[in-house]
N, C-alpha and C. Protein backbone atom coordinates (compact mmCIF):
# COMPACT_ATOMS: atom_id res chain seq x y z
N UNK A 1 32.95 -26.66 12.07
CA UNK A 1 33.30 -25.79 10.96
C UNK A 1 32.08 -25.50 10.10
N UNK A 2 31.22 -26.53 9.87
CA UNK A 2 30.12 -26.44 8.94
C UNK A 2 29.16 -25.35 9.61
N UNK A 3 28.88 -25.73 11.11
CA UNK A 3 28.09 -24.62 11.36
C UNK A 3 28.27 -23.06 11.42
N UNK A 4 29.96 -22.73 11.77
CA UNK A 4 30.47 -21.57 11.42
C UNK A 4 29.77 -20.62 9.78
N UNK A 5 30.25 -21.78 9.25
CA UNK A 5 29.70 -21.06 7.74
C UNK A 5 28.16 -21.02 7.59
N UNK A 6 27.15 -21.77 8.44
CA UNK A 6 25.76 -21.71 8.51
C UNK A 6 25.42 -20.39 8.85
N UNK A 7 26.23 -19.89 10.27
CA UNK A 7 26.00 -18.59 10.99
C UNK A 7 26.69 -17.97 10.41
N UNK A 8 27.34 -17.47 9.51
CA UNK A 8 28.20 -16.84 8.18
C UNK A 8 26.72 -16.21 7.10
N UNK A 9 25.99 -17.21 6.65
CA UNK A 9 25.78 -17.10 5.72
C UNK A 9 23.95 -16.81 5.83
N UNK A 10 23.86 -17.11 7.27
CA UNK A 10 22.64 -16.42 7.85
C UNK A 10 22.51 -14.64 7.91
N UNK A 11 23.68 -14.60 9.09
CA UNK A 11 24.03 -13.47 9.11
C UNK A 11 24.04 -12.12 8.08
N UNK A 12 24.67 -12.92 6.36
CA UNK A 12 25.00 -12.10 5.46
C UNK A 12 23.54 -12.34 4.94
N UNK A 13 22.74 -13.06 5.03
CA UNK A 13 21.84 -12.91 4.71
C UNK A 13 20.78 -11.85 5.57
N UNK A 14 20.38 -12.12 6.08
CA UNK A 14 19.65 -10.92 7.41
C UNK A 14 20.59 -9.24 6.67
N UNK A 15 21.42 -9.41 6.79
CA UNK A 15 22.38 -7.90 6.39
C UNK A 15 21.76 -7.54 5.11
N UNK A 16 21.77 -8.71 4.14
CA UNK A 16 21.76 -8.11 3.11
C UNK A 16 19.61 -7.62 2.62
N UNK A 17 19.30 -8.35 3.44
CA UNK A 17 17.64 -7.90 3.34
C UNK A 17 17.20 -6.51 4.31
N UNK A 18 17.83 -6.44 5.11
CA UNK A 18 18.07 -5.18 6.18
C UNK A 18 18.38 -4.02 5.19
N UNK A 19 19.29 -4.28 4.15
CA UNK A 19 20.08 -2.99 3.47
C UNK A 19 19.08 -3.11 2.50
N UNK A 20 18.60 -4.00 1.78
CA UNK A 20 17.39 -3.82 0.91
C UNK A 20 16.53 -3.23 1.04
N UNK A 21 15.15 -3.20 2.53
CA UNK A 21 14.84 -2.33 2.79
C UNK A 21 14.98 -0.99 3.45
N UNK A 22 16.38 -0.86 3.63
CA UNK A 22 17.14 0.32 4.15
C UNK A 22 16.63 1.23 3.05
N UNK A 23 17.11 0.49 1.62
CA UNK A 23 17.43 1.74 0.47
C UNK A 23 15.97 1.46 -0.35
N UNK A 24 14.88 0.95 0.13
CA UNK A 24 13.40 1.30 -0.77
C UNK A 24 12.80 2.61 -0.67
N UNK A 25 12.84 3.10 -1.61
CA UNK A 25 11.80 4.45 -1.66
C UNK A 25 10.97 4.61 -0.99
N UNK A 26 10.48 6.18 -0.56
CA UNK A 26 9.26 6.25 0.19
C UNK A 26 8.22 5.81 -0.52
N UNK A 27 6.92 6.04 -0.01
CA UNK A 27 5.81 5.99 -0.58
C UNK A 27 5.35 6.90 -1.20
N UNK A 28 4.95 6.84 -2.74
CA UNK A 28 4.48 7.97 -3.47
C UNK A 28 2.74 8.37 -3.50
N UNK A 29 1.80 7.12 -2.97
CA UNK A 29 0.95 6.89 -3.33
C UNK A 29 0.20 7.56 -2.15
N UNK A 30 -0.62 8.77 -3.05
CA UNK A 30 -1.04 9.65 -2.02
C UNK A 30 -2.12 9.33 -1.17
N UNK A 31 -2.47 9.77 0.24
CA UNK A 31 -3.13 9.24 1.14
C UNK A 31 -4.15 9.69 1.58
N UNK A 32 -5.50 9.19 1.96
CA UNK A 32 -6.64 9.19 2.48
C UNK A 32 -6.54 10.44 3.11
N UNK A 33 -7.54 11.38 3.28
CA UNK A 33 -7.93 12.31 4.31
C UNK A 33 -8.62 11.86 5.85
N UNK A 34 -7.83 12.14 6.70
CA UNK A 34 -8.81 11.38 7.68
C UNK A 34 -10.32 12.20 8.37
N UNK A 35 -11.20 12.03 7.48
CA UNK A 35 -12.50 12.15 7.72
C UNK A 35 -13.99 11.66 7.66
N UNK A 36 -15.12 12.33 8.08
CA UNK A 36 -16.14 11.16 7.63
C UNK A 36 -16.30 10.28 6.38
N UNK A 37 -15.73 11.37 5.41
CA UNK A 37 -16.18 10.34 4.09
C UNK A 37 -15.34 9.06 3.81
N UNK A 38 -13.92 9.22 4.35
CA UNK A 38 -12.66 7.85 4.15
C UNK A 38 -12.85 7.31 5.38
N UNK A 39 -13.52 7.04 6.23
CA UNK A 39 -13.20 6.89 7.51
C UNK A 39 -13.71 5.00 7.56
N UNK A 40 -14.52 5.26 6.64
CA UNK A 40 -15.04 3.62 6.62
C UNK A 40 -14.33 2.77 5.42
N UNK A 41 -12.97 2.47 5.50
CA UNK A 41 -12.15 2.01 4.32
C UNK A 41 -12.80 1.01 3.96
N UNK A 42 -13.67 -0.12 4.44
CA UNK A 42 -13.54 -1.41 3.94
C UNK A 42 -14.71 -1.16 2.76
N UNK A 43 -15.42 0.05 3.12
CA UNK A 43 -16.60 0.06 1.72
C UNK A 43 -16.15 0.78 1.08
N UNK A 44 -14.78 -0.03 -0.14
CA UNK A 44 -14.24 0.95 -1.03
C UNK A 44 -15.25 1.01 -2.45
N UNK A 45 -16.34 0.67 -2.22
CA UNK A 45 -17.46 0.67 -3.73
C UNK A 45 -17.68 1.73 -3.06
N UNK A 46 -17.91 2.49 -1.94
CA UNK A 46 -18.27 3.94 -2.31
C UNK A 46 -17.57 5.00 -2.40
N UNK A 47 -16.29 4.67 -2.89
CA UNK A 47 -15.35 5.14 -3.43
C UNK A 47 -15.66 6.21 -4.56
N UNK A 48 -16.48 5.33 -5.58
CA UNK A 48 -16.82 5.55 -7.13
C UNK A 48 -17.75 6.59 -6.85
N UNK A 49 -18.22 7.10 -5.64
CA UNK A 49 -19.45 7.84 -5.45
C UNK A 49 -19.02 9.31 -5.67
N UNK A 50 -17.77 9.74 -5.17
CA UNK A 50 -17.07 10.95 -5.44
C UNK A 50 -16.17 11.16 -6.52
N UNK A 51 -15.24 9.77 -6.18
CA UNK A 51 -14.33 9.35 -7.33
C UNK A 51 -15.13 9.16 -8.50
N UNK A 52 -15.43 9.61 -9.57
CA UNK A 52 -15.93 8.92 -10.63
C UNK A 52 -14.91 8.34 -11.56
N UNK A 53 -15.40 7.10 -12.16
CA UNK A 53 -14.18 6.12 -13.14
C UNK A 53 -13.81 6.86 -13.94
N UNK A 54 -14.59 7.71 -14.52
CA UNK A 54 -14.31 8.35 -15.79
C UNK A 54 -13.08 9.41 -15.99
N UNK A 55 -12.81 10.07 -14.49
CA UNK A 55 -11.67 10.67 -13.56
C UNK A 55 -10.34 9.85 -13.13
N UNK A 56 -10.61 8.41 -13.16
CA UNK A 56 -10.01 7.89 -12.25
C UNK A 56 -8.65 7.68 -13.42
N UNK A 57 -7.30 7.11 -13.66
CA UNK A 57 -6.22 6.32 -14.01
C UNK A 57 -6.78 4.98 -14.54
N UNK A 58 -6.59 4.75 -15.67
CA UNK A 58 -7.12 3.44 -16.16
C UNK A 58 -6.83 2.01 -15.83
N UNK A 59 -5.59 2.53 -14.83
CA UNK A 59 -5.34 0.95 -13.83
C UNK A 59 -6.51 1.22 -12.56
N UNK A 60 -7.03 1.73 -12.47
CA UNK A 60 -7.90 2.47 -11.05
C UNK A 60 -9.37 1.82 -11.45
N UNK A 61 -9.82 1.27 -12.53
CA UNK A 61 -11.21 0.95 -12.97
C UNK A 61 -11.41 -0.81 -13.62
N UNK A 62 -12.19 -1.36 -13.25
CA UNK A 62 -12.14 -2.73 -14.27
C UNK A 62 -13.19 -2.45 -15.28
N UNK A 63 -13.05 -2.96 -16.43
CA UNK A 63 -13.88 -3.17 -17.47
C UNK A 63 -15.26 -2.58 -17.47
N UNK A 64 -15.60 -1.57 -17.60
CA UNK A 64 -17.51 -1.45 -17.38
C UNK A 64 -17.75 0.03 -16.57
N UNK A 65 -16.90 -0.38 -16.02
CA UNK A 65 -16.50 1.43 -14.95
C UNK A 65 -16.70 0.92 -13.27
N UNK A 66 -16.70 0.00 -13.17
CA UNK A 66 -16.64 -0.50 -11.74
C UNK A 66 -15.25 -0.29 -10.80
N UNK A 67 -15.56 -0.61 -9.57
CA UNK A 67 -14.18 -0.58 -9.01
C UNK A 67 -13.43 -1.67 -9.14
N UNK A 68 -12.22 -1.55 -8.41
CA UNK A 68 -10.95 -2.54 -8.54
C UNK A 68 -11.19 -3.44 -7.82
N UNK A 69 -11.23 -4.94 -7.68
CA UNK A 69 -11.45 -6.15 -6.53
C UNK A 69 -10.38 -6.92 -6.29
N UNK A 70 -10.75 -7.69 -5.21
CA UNK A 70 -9.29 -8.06 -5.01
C UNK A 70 -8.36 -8.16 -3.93
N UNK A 71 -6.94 -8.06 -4.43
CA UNK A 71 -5.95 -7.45 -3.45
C UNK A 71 -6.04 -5.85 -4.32
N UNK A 72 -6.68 -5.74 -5.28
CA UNK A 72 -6.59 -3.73 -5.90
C UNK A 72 -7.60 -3.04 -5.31
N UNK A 73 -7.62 -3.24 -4.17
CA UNK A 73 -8.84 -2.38 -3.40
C UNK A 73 -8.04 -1.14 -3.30
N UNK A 74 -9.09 -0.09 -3.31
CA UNK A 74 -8.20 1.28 -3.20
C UNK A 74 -7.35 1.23 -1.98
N UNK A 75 -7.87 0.93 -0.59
CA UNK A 75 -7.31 1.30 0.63
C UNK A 75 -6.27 0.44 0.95
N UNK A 76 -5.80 -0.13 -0.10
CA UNK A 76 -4.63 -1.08 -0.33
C UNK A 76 -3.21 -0.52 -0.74
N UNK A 77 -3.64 0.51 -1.21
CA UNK A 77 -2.51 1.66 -1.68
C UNK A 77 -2.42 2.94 -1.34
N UNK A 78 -3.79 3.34 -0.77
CA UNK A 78 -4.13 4.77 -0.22
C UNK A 78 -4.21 4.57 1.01
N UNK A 79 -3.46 5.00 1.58
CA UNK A 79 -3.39 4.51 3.31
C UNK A 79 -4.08 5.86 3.66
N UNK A 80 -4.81 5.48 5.18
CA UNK A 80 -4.96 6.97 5.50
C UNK A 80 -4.37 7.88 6.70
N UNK A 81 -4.37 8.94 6.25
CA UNK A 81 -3.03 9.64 6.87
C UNK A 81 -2.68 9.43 8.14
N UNK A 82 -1.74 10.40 8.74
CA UNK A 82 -1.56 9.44 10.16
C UNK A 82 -2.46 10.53 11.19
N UNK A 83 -2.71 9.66 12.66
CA UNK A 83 -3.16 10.58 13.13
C UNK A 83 -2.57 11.68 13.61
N UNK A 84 -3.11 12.97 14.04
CA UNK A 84 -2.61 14.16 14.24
C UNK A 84 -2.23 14.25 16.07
N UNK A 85 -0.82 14.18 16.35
CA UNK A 85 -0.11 14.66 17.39
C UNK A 85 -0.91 15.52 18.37
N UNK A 86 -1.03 15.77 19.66
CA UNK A 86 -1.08 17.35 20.21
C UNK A 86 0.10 17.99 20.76
């Protein structure tokens, strides 16, 4: 009997994280161009080279005008687009 309610309560669990990300929003956070200049994500300090801070969202800059470090690396939120089909 005990294990009945184990596999009960597994089950409703799995369901209920399934429907959680069923109903999450898309992604708003607009995405990389796929070309030479984004093409090398992991050097997001040369980011600031086009991007300037002074342009950027004030969550987008740390203290001084530098970039974000971290887990707030740009290419952490700016994915880049997908590739193109033929």
């Amino acid at each position: 009997m005990k294990k009945k309610w184990q596999s009960i309560a597994f089950i409703a669990t799995c369901a209920a994280v399934l429907i959680f990300f069923l109903l999450a929003p898309e992604g708003t956070t607009p995405r990389m161009p796929r070309d030479l200049n984004h093409a090398d994500r992991k050097n997001f300090t040369g980011c600031l080279n086009c991007h300037k801070p002074d342009t950027l969202p004030v969550d987008h800059v740390v203290k001084g005008g530098g970039p974000t470090e971290g887990k707030y690396k740009c290419y952490f939120c700016h994915k880049l687009d997908e590739a193109k089909q033929n």
